[in-house]
PDB file of N, CA and C in Angstrom:
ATOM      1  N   UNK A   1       0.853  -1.184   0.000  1.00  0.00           N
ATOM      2  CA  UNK A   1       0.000   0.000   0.000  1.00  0.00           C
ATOM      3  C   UNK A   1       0.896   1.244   0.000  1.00  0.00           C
ATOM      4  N   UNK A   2       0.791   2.219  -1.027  1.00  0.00           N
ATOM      5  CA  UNK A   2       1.255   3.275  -1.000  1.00  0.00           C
ATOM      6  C   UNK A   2       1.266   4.640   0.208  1.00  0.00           C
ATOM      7  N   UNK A   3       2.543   5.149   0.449  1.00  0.00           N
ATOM      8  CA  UNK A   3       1.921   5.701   1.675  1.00  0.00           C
ATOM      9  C   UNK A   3       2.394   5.202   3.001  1.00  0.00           C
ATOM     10  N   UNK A   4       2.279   4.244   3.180  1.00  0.00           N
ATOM     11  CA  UNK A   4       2.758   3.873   4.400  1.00  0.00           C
ATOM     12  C   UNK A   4       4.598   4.105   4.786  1.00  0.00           C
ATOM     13  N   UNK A   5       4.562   4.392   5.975  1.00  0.00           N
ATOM     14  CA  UNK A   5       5.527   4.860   6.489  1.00  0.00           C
ATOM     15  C   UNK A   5       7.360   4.337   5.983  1.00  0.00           C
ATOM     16  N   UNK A   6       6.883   2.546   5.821  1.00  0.00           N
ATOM     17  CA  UNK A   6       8.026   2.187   5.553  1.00  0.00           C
ATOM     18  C   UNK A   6       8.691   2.551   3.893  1.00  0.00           C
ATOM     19  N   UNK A   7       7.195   2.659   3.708  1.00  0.00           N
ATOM     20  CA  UNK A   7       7.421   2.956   1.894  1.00  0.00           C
ATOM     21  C   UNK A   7       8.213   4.447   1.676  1.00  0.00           C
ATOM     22  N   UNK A   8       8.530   4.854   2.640  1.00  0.00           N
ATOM     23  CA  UNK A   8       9.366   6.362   2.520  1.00  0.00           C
ATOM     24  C   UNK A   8      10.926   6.055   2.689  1.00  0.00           C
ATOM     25  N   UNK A   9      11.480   6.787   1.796  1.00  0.00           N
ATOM     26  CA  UNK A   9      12.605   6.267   1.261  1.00  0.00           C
ATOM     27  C   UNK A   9      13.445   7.702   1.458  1.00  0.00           C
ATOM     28  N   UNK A  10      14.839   8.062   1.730  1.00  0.00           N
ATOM     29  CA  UNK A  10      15.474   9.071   1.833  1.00  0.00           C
ATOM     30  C   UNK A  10      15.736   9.290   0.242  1.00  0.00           C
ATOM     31  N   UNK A  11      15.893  10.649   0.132  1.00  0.00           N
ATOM     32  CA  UNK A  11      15.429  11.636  -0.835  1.00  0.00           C
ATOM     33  C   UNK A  11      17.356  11.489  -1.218  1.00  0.00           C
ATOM     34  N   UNK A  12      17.723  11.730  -2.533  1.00  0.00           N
ATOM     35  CA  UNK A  12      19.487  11.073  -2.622  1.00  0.00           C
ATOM     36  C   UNK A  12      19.249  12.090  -3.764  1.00  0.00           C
ATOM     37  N   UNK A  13      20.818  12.522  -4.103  1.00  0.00           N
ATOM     38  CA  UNK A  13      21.278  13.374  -5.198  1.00  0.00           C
ATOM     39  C   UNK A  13      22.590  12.928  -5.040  1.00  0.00           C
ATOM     40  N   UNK A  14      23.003  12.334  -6.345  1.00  0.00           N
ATOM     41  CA  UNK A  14      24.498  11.827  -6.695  1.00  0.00           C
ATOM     42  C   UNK A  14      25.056  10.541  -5.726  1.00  0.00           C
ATOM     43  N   UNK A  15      24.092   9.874  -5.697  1.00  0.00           N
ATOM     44  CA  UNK A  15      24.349   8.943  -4.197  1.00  0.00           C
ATOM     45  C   UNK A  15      24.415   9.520  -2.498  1.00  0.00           C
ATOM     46  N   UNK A  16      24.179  10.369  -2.477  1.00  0.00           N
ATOM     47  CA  UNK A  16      23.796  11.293  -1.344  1.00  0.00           C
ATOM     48  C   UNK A  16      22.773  11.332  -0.601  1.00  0.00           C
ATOM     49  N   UNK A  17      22.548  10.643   0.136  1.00  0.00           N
ATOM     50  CA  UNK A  17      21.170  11.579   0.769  1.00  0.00           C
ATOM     51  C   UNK A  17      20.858  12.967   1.836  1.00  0.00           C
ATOM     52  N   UNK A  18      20.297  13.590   0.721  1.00  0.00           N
ATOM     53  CA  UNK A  18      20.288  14.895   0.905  1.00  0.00           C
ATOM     54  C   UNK A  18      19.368  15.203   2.467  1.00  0.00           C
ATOM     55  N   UNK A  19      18.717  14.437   2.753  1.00  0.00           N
ATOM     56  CA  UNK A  19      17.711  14.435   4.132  1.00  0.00           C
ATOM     57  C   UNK A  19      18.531  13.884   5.749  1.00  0.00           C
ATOM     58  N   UNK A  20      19.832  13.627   5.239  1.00  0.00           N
ATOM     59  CA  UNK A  20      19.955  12.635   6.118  1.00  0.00           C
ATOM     60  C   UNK A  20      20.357  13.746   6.986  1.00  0.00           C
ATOM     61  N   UNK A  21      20.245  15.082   7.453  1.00  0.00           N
ATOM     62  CA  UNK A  21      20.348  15.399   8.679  1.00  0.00           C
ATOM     63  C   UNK A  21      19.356  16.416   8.581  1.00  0.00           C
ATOM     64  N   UNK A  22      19.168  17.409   9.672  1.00  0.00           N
ATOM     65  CA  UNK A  22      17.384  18.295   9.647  1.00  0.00           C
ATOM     66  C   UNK A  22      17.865  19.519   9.026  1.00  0.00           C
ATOM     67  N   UNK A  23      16.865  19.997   8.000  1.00  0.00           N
ATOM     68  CA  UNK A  23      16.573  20.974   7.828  1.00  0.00           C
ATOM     69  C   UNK A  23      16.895  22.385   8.625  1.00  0.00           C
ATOM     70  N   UNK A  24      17.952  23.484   8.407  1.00  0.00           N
ATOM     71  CA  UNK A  24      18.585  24.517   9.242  1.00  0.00           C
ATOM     72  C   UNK A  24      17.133  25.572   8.779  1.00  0.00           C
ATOM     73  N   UNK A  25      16.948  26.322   9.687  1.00  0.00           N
ATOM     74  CA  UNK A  25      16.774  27.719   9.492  1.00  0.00           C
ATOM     75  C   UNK A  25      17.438  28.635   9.489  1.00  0.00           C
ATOM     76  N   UNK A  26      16.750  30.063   8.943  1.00  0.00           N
ATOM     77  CA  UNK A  26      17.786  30.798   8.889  1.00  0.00           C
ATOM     78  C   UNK A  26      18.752  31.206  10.590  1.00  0.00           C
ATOM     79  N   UNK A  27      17.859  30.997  11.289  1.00  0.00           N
ATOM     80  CA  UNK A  27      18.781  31.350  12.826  1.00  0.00           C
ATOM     81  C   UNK A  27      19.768  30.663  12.844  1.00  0.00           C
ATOM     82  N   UNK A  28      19.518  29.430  12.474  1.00  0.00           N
ATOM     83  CA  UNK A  28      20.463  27.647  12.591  1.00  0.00           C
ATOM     84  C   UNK A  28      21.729  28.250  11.414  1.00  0.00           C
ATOM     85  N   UNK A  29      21.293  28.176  10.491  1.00  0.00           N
ATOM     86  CA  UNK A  29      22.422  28.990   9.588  1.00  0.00           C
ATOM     87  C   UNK A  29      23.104  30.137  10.035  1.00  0.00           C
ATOM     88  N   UNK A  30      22.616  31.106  10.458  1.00  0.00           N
ATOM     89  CA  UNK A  30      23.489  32.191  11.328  1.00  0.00           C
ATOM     90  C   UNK A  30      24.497  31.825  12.281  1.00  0.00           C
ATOM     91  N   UNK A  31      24.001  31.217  13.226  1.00  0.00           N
ATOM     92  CA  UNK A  31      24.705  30.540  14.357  1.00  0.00           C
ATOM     93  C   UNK A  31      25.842  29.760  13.749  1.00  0.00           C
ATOM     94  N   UNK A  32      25.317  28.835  12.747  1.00  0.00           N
ATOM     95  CA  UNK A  32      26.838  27.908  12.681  1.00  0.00           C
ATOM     96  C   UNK A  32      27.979  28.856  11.758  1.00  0.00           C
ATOM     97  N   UNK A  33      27.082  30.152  10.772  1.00  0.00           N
ATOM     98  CA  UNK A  33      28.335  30.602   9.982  1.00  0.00           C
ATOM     99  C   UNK A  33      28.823  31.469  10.648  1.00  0.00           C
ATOM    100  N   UNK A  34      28.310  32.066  11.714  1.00  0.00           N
ATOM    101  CA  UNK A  34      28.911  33.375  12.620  1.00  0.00           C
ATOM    102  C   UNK A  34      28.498  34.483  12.032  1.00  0.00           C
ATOM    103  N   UNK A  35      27.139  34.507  11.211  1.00  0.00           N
ATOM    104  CA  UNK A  35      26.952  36.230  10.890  1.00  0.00           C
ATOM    105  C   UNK A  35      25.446  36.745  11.273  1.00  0.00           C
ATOM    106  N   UNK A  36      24.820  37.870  11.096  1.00  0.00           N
ATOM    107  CA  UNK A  36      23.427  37.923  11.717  1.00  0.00           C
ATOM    108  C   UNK A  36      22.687  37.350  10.557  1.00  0.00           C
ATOM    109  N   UNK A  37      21.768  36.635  11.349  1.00  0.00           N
ATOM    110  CA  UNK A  37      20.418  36.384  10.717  1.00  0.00           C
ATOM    111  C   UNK A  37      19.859  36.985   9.287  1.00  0.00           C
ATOM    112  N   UNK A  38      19.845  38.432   9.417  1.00  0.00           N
ATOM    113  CA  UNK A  38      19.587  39.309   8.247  1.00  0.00           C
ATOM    114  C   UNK A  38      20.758  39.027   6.953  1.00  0.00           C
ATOM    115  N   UNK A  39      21.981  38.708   7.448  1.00  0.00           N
ATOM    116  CA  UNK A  39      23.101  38.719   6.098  1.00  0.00           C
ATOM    117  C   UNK A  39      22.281  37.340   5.299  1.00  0.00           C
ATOM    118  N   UNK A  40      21.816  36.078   6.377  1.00  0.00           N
ATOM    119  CA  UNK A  40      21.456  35.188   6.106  1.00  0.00           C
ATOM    120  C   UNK A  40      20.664  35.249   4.899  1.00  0.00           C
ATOM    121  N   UNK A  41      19.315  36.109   5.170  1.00  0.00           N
ATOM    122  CA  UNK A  41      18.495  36.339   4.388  1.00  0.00           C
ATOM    123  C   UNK A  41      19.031  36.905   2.647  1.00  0.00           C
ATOM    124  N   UNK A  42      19.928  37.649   2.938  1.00  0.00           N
ATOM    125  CA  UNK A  42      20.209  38.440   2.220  1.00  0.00           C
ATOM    126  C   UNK A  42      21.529  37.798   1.228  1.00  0.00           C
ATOM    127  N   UNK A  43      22.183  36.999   1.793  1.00  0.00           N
ATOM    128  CA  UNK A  43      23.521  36.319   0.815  1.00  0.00           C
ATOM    129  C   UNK A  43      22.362  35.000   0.144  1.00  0.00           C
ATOM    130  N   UNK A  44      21.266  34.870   0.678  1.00  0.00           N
ATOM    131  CA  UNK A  44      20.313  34.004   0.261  1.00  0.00           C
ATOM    132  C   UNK A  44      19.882  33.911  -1.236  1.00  0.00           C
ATOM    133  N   UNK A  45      19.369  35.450  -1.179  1.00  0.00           N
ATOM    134  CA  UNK A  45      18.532  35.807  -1.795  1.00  0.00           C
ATOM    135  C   UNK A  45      18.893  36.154  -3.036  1.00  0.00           C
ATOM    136  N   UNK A  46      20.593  36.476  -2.729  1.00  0.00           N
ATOM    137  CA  UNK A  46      21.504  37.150  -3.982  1.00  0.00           C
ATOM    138  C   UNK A  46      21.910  35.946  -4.530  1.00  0.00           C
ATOM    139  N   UNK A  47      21.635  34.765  -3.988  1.00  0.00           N
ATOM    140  CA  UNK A  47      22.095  33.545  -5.048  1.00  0.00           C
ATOM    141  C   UNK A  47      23.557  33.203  -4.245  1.00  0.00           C
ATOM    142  N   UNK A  48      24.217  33.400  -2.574  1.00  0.00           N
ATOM    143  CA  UNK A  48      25.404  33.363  -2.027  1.00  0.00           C
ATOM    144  C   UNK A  48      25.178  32.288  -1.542  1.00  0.00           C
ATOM    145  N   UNK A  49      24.672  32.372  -0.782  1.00  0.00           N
ATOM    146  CA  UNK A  49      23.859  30.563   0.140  1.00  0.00           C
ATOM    147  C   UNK A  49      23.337  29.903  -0.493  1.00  0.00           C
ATOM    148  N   UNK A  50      23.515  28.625  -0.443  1.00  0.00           N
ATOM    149  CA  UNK A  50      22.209  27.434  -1.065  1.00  0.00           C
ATOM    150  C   UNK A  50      21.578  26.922  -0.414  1.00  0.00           C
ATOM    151  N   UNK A  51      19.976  27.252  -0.728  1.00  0.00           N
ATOM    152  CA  UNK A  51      18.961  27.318   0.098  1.00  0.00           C
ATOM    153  C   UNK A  51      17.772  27.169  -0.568  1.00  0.00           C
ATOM    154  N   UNK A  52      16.706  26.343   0.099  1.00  0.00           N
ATOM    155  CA  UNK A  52      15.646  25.304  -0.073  1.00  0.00           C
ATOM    156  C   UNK A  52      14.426  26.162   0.424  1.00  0.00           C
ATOM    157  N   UNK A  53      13.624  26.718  -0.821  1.00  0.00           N
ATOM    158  CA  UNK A  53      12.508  27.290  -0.632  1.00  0.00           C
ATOM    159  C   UNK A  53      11.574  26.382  -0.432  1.00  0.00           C
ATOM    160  N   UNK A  54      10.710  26.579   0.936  1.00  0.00           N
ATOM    161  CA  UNK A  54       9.536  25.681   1.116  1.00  0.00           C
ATOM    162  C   UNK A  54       8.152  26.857   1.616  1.00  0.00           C
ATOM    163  N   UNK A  55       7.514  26.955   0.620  1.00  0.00           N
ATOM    164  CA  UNK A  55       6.247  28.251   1.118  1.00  0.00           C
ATOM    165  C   UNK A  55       6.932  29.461   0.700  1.00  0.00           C
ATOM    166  N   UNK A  56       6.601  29.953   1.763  1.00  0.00           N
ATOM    167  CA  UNK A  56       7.427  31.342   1.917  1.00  0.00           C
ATOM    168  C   UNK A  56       9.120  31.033   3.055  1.00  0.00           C
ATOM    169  N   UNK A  57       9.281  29.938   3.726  1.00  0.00           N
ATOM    170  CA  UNK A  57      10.534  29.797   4.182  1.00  0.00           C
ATOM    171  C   UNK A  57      11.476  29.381   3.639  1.00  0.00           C
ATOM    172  N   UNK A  58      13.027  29.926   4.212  1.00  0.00           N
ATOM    173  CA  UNK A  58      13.845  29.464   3.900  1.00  0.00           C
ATOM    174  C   UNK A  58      14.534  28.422   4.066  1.00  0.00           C
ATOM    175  N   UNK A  59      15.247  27.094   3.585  1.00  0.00           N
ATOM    176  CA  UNK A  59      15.783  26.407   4.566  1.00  0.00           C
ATOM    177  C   UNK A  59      17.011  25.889   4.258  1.00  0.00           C
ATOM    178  N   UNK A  60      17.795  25.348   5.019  1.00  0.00           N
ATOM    179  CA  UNK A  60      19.447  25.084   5.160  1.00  0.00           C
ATOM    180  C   UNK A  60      19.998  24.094   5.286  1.00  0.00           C
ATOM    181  N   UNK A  61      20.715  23.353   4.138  1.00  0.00           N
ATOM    182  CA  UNK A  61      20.938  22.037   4.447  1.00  0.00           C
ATOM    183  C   UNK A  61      22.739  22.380   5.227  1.00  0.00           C
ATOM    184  N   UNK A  62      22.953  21.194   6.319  1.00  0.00           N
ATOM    185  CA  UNK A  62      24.279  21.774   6.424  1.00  0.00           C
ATOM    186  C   UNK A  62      25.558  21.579   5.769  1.00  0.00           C
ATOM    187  N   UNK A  63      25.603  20.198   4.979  1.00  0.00           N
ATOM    188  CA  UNK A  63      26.206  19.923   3.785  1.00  0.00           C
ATOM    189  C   UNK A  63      26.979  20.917   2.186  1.00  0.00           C
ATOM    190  N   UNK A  64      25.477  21.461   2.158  1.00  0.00           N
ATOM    191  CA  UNK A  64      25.355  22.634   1.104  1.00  0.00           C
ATOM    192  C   UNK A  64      26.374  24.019   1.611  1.00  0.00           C
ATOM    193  N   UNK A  65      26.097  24.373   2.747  1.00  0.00           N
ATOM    194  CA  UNK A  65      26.453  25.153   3.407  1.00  0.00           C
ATOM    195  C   UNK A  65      28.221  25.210   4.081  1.00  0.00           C
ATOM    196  N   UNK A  66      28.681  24.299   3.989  1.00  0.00           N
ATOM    197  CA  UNK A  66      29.872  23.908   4.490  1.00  0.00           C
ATOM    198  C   UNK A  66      30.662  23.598   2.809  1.00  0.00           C
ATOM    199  N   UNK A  67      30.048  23.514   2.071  1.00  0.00           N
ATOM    200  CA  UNK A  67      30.826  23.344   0.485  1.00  0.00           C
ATOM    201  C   UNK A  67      30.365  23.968  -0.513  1.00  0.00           C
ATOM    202  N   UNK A  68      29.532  25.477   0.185  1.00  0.00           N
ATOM    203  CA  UNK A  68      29.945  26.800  -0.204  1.00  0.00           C
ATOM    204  C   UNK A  68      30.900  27.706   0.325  1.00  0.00           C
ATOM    205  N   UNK A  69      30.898  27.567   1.759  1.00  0.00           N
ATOM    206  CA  UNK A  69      32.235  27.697   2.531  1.00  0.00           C
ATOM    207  C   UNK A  69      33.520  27.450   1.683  1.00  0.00           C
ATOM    208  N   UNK A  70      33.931  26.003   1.512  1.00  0.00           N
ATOM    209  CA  UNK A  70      34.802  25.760   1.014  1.00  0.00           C
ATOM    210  C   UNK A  70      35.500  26.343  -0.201  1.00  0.00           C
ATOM    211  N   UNK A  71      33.941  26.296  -1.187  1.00  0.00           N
ATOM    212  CA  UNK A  71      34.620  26.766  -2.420  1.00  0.00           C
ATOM    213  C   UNK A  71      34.551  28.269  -2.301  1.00  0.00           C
ATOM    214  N   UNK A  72      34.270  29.102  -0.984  1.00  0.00           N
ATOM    215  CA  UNK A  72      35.101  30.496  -1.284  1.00  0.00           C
ATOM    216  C   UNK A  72      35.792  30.720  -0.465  1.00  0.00           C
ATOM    217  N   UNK A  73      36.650  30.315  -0.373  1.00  0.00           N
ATOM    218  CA  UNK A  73      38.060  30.166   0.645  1.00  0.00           C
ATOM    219  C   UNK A  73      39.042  30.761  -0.066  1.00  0.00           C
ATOM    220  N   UNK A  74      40.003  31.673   0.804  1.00  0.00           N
ATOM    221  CA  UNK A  74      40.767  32.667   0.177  1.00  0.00           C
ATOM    222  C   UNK A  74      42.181  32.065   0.215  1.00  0.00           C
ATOM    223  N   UNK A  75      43.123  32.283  -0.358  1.00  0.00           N
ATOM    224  CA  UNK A  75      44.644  32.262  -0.048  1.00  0.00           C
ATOM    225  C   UNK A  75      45.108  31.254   1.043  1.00  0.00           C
ATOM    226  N   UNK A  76      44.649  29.952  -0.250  1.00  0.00           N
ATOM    227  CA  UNK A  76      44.920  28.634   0.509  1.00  0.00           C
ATOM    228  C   UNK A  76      46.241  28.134  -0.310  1.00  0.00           C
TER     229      UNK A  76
END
């Protein structure tokens, strides 16, 4: 029967599963990158962060977020 609980399967991109830890908000994202809340919104919005529109919220995988980090790393 379709639907049932076991029949839910983690959600994968490139052999990945993209679910396998919770969903950040923007506070959760602030906190772990060290900047306010508002930059959050705003490096978001300009296409800086990669980030998961659901409704009207924003949301934060921490994966995504740690290998945008990476790839703008200065004078390595």
């Amino acid at each position: 029967m379709a639907g049932r609980r076991e029949d839910i399967r983690p959600i994968t991109q490139h052999g990945d599963e993209i679910l396998r830890e919770p969903l950040l908000d923007a506070a959760d994202a602030a906190t772990l990158l060290g900047i306010p809340r508002s930059s959050v919104y705003e490096y978001a919005q300009r296409g800086e962060l990669p980030h998961v529109k659901i409704g009207r919220h924003l949301k934060f995988i921490r994966c995504d977020l740690e290998r945008a980090l990476v790839e703008r790393r200065i004078g390595i």
